[in-house]
Protein backbone atom coordinates (compact mmCIF):
# COMPACT_ATOMS: atom_id res chain seq x y z
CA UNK A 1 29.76 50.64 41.03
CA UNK A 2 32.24 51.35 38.53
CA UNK A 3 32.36 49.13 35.08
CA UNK A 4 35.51 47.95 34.01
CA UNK A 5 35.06 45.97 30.71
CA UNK A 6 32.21 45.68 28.39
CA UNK A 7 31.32 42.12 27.02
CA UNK A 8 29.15 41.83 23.77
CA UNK A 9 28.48 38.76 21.40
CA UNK A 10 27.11 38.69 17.99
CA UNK A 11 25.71 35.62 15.99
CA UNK A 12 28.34 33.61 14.29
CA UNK A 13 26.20 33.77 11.14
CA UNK A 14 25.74 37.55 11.26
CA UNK A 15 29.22 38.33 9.74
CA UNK A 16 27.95 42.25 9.26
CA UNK A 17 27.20 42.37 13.24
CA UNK A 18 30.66 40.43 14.12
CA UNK A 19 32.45 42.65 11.90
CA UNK A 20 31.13 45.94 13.56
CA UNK A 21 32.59 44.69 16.81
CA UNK A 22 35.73 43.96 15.58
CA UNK A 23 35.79 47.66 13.77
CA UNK A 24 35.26 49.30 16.90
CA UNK A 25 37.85 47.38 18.37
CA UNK A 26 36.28 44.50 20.42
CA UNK A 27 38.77 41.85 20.83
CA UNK A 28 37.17 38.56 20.48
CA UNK A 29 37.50 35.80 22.74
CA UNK A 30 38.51 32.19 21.96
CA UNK A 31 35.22 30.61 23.65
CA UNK A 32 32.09 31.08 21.88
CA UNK A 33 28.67 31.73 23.42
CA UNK A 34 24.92 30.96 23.04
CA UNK A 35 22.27 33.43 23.15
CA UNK A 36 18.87 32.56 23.11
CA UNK A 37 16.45 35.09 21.05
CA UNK A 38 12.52 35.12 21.53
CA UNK A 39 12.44 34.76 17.94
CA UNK A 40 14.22 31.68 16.97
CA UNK A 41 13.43 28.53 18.78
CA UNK A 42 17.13 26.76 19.14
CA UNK A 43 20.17 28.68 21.13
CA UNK A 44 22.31 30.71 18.56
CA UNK A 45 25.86 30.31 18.70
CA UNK A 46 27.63 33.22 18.87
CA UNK A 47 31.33 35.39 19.41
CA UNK A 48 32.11 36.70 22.47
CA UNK A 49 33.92 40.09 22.05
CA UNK A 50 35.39 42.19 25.34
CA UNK A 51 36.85 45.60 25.42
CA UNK A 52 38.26 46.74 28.86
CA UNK A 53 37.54 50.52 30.36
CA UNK A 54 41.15 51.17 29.86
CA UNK A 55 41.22 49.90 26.02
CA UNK A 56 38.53 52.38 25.13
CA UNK A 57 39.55 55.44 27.18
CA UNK A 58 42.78 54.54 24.73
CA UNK A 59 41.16 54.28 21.74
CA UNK A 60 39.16 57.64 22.60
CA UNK A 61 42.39 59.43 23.32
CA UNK A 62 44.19 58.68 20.06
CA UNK A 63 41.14 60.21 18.25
């Protein structure tokens, strides 16, 4: 099987974890998500950030 996107989300009220995403060039999508952490008792909203296989293998060649 071979992957052709990765899909990530960070807490909306986490700016430092949003902001790494968007750093290493995550584009984030218009919809929002909820994740659900064993930690905290009520869904946390979150971004939803995508970077396709051919968007990194970019980003890795211009480095």
């Amino acid at each position: 099987m071979e992957i052709s996107s990765i899909k990530t989300e960070a807490a909306i009220n986490n700016p430092a974890s949003w902001k790494i995403m968007e750093k290493l060039g995550f584009s984030r999508s218009k919809n929002s998500g909820y994740v659900n952490y064993a930690f905290i008792e009520e869904p946390v909203e979150t971004y939803v950030y995508h970077k396709t296989k051919e968007e990194y293998l970019n980003q890795k060649a211009k480095q």
